[in-house]
Protein backbone atom coordinates (compact mmCIF):
# COMPACT_ATOMS: atom_id res chain seq x y z
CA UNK A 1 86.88 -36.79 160.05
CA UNK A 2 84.20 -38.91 160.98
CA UNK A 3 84.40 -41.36 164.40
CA UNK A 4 84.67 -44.35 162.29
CA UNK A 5 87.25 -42.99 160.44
CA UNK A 6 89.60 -42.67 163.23
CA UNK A 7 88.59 -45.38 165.18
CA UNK A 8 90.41 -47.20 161.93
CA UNK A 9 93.86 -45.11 162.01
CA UNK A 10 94.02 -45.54 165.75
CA UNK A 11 93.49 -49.26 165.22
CA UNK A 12 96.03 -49.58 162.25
CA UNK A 13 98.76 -47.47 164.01
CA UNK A 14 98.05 -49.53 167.26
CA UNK A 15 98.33 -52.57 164.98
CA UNK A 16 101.56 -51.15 162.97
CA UNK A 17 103.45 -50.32 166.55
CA UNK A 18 102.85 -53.63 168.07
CA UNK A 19 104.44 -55.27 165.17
CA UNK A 20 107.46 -53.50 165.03
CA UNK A 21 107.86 -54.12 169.07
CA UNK A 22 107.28 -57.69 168.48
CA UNK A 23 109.84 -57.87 165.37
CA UNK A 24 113.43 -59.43 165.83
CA UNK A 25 115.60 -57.04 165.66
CA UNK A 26 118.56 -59.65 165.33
CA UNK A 27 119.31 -60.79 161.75
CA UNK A 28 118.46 -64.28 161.48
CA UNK A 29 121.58 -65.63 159.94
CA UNK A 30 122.98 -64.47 163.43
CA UNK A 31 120.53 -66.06 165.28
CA UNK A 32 120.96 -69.51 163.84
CA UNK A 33 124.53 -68.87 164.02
CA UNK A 34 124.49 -68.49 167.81
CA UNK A 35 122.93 -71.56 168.35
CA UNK A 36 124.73 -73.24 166.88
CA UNK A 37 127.60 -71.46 168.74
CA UNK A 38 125.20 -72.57 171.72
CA UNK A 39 124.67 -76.27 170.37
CA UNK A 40 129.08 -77.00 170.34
CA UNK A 41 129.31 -75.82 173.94
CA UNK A 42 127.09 -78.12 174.79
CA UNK A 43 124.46 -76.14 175.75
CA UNK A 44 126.29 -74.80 179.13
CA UNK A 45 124.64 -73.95 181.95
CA UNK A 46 125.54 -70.79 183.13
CA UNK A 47 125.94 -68.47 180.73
CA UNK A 48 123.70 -69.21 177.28
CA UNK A 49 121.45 -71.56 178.60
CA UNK A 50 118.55 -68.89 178.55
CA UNK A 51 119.39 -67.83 174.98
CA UNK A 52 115.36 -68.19 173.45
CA UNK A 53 115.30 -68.96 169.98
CA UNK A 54 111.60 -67.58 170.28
CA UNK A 55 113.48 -64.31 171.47
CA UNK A 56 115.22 -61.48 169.50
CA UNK A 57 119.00 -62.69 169.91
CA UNK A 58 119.87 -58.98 170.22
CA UNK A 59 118.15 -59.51 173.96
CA UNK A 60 120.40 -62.51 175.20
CA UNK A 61 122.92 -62.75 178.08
CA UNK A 62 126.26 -61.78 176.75
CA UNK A 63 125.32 -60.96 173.31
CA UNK A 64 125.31 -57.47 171.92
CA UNK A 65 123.82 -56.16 168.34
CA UNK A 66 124.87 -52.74 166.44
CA UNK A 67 122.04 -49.88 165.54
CA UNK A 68 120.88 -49.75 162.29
CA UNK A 69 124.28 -49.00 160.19
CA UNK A 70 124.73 -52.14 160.53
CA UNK A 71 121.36 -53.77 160.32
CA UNK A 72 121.54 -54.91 164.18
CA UNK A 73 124.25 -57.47 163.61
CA UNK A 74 125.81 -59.24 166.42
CA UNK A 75 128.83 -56.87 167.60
CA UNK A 76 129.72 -58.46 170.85
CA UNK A 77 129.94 -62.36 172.17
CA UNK A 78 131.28 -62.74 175.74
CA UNK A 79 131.28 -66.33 177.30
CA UNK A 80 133.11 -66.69 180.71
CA UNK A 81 132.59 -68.34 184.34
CA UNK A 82 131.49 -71.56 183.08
CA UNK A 83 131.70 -75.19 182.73
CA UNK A 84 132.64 -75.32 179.00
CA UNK A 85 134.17 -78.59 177.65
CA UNK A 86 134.93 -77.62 174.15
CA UNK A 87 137.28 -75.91 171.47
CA UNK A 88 136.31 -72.94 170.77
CA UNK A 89 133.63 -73.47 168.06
CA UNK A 90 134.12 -72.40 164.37
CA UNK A 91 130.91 -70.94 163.82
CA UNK A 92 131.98 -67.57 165.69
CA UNK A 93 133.99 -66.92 161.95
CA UNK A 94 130.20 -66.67 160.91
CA UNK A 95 129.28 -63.66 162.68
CA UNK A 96 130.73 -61.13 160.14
CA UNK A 97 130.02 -58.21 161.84
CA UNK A 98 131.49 -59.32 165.36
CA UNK A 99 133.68 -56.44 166.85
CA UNK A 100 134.09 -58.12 170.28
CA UNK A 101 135.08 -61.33 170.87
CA UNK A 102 135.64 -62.86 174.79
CA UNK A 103 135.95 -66.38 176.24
CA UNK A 104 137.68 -65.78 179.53
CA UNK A 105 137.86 -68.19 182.78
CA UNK A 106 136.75 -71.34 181.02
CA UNK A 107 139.41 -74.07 182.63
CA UNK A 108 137.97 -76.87 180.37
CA UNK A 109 137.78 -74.76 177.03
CA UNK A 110 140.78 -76.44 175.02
CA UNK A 111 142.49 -77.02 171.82
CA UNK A 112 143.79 -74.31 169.69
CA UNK A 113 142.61 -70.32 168.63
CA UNK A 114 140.18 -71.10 166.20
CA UNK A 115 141.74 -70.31 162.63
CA UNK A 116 138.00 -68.95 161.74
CA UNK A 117 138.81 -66.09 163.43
CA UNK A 118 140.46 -64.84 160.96
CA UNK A 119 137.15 -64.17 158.97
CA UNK A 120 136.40 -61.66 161.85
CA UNK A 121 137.43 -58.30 159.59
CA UNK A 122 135.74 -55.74 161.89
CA UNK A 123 137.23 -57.01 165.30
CA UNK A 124 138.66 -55.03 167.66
CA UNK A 125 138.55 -56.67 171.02
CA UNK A 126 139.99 -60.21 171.30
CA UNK A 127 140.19 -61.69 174.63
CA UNK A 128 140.83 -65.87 175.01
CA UNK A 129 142.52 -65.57 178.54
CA UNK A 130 142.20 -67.82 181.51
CA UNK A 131 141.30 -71.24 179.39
CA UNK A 132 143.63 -73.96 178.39
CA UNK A 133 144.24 -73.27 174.80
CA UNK A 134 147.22 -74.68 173.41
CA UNK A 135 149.22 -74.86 170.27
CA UNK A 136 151.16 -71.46 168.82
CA UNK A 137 149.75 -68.08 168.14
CA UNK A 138 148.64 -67.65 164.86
CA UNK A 139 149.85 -65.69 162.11
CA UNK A 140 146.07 -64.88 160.82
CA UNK A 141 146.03 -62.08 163.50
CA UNK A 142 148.09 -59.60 161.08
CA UNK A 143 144.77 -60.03 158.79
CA UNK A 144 142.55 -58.25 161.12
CA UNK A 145 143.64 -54.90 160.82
CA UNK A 146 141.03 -53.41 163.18
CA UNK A 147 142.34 -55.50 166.34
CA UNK A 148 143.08 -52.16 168.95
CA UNK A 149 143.24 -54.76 172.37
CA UNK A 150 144.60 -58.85 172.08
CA UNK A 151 144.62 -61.13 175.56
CA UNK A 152 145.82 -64.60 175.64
CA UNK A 153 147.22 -64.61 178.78
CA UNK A 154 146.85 -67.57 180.74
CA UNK A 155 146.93 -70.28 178.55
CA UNK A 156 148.89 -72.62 177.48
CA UNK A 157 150.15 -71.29 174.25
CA UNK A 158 153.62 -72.34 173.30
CA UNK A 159 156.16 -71.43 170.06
CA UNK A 160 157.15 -68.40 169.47
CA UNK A 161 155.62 -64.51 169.17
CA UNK A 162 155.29 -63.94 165.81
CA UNK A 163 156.63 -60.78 163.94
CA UNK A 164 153.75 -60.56 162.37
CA UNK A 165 151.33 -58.92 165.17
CA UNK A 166 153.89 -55.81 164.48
CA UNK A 167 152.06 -55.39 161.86
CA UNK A 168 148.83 -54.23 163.16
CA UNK A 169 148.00 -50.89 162.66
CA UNK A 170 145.22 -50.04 165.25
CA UNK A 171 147.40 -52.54 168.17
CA UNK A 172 147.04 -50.60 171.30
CA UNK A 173 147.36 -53.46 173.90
CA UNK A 174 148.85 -56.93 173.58
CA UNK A 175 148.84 -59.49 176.54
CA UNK A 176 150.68 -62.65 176.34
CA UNK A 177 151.34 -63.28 179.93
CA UNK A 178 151.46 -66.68 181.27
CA UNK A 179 151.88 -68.94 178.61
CA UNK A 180 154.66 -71.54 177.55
CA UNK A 181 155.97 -69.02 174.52
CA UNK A 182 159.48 -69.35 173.88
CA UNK A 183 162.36 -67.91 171.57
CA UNK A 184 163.76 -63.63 171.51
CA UNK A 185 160.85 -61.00 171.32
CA UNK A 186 161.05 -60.39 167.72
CA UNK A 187 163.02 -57.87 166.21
CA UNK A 188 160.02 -56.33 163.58
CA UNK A 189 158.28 -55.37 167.12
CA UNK A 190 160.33 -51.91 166.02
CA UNK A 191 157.89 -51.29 163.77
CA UNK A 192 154.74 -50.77 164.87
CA UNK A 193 152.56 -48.49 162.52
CA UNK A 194 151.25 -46.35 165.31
CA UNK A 195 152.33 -45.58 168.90
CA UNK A 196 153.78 -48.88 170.84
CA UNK A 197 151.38 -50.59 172.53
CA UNK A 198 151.08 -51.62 175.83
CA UNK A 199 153.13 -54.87 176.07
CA UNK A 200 153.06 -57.09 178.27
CA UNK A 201 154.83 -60.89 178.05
CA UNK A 202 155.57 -62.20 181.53
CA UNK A 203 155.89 -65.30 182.80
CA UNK A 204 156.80 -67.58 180.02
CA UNK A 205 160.37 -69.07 179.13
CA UNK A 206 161.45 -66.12 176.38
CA UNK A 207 165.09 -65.79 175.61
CA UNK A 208 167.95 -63.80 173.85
CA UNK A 209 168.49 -60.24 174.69
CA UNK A 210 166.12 -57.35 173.47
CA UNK A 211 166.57 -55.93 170.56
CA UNK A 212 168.20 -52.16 170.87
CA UNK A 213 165.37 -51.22 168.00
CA UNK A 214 162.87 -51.22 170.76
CA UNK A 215 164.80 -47.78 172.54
CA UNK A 216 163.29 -46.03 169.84
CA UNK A 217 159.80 -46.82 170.91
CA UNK A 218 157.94 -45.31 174.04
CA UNK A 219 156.18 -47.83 175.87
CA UNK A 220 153.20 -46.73 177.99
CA UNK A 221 153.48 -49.93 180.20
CA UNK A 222 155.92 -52.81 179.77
CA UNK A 223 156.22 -56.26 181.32
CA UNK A 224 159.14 -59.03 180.79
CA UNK A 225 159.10 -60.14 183.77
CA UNK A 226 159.55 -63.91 184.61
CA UNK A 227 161.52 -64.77 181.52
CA UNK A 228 165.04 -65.59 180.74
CA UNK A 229 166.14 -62.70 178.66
CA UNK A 230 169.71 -61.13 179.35
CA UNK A 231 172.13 -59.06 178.22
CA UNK A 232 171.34 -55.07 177.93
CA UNK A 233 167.50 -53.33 178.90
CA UNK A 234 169.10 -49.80 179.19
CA UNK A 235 167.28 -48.71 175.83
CA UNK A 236 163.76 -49.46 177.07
CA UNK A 237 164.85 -45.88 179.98
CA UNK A 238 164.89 -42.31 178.60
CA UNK A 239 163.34 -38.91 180.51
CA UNK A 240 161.66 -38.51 177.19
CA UNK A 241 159.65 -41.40 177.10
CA UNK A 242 156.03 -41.44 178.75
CA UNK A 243 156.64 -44.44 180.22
CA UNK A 244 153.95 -45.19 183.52
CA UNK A 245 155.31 -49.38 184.74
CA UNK A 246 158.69 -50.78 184.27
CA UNK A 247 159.01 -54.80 185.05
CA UNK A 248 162.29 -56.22 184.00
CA UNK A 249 162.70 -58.54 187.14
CA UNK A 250 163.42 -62.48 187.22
CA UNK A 251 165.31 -62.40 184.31
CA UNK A 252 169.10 -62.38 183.80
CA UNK A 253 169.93 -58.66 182.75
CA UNK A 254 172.93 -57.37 182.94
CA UNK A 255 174.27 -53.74 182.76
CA UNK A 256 175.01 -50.93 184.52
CA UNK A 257 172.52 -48.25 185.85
CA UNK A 258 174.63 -45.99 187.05
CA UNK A 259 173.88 -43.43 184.19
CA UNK A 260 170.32 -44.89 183.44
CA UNK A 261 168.14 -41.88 183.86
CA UNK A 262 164.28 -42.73 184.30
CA UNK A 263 161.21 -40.80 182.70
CA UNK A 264 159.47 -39.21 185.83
CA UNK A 265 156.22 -40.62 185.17
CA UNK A 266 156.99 -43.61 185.61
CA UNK A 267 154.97 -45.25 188.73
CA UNK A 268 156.27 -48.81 189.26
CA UNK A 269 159.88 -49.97 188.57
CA UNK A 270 160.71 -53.44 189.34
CA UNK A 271 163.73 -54.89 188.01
CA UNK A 272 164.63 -57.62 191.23
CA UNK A 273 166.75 -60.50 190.58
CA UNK A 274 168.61 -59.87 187.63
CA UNK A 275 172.44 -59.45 187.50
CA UNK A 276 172.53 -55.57 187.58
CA UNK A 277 175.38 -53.79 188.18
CA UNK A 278 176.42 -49.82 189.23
CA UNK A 279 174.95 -47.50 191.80
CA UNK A 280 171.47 -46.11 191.51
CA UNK A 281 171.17 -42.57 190.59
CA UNK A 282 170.29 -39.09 191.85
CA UNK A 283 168.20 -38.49 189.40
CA UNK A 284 165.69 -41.63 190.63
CA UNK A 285 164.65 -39.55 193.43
CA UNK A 286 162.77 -37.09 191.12
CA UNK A 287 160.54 -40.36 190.50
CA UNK A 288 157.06 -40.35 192.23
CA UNK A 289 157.17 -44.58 192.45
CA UNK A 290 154.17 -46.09 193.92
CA UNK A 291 156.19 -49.41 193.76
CA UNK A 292 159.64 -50.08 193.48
CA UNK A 293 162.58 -53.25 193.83
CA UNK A 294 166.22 -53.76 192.95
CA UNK A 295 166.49 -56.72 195.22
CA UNK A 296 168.76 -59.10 193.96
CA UNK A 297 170.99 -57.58 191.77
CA UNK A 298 174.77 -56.69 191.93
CA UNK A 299 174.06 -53.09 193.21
CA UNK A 300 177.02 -51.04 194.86
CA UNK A 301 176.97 -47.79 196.59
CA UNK A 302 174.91 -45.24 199.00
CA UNK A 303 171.36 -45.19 198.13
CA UNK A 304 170.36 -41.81 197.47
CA UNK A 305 168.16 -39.78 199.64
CA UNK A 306 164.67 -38.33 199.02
CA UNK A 307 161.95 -39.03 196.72
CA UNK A 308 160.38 -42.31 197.22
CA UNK A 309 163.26 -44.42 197.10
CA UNK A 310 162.97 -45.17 200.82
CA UNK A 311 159.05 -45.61 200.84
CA UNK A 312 159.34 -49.84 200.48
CA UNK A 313 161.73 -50.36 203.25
CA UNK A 314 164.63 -52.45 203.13
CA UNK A 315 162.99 -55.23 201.29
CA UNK A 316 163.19 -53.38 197.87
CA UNK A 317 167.21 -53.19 197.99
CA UNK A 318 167.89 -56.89 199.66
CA UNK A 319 170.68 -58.72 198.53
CA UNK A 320 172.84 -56.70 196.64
CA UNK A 321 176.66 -56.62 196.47
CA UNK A 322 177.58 -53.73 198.80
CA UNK A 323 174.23 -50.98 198.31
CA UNK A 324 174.11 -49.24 201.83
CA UNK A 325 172.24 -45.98 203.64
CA UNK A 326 168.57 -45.70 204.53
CA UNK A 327 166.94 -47.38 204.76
CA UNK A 328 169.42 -50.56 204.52
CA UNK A 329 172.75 -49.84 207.14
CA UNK A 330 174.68 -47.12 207.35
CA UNK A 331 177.66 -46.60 204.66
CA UNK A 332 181.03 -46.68 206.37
């Protein structure tokens, strides 16, 4: 091969590698997509402001593209920490390929979940918590049957939970904490397809008592704390449940513990002011609790001795009808 001759190949494979370093690997339909994404949040300061439409989009802050399955589509979108005064603009519908989906800690984002969402059939990961959206949780969720993780807590989301986010197939986590949701937990939350997921629906005016449907499910984590439920929560116990946190407290339960026996992985127990009644059991001290609290119940009895049930002090057994031994006073 003469000199000349590869002079030329070194020069056109030179020439062949710099373009494909210098080509977008972003799909363009994306690209104007997330400016205009860019363009209804007002161009904010923090977070997007240094998206380049000279640049490959697959390169920006916050954004995140798929390999070549998928032709480098966008796959992630997370906007957060910022001075956003918007909705939530319809164009993220338009990124079809969009697995992950986060606007988080944006006080001034308002208005309601954006119903274009629902175009969003590979999603997994939704997360629209610490903003101020308001209006009622939509029943479009149930259409994305990939969603594995949904967070709307901290909003202001009112109405109430509807029956149809039991009917996610994939649901491993669902957060609705600190909202304005009202009305019973809904009775189809008996059926989720696979395992229960984490649940967790604190602070937020929920009534009615829980349905006895839910015993039947094991509950990694569970959270109805700060609510106004009543009546029975015995079902949600069982030794043969996997169950890790227990929060029942600040709501107005009522029923008797006395035989409620306690799965012994279970870490944190909190069920404080409720109207509980009965004596705690033995079988409690075979629990390896990190936290625990009965305070301000109608508790009666000695408080039995060993395990961790004397780790939190007095504070954890406050204000009960007539509990007594360590570590509150001796029983007479």
């Amino acid at each position: 091969m003469s000199k000349a001759t590869t002079l030329l190949l070194f020069l056109f494979f030179t020439l062949l590698l710099t373009t494909s370093l210098s080509k977008d690997l972003c799909h363009k339909d994306d690209k104007n997509t997330l400016l205009k994404i860019k363009k209804s949040l007002s161009n904010p300061y923090n977070n997007i402001i240094s998206w380049d439409p000279k640049e490959d989009c697959c390169t920006w802050f916050n954004v995140e593209c798929g390999d070549a399955t998928v032709n480098h589509r966008v796959t992630s979108l997370h906007i957060s920490y910022d001075q956003i005064s918007a909705q939530i603009p319809p164009e993220v519908g338009d990124l079809p390929y969009l697995q992950t989906l986060i606007f988080r800690k944006l006080s001034n984002l308002t208005g309601p979940i954006q119903p274009t969402i629902a175009k969003l059939k590979y999603l997994r990961f939704l997360r629209l918590s610490w903003t101020n959206l308001t209006g009622p949780i939509p029943d479009f969720f149930s259409q994305l049957k990939n969603l594995q993780y949904i967070d709307l807590s901290y909003n202001d989301l009112s109405g109430s939970i509807p029956t149809s986010l039991a009917l996610l197939p994939k649901l491993e986590y669902l957060e609705l904490s600190r909202n304005k949701l009202t009305g019973p937990i809904p009775e189809l939350f008996r059926s989720f397809p696979g395992k229960a997921p984490d649940l967790f629906l604190s602070h937020n005016q929920l009534n009615g008592s829980i349905p006895k449907s839910l015993g039947k499910l094991d509950f990694y984590r569970i959270d109805l704390s700060h609510n106004k439920l009543k009546g029975d929560a015995s079902m949600l116990f069982g030794t043969n449940k996997k169950t890790w946190t227990i929060d029942l407290s600040r709501n107005m339960f009522q029923f008797d513990i006395s035989k409620v026996k306690v799965a012994k992985t279970v870490n944190l127990l909190d069920l404080n002011h409720n109207g509980i009644t009965g004596s705690i059991p033995v079988q409690w001290t075979e629990l390896s609790l990190q936290s625990f609290n009965v305070s301000y119940n109608r508790l009666c009895g000695p408080i039995p001795k060993g395990g961790q049930l004397q780790r939190d002090g007095a504070y954890a057994y406050l204000h009960n009808k007539c509990l007594c031994g360590a570590p509150l006073q001796r029983c007479k």
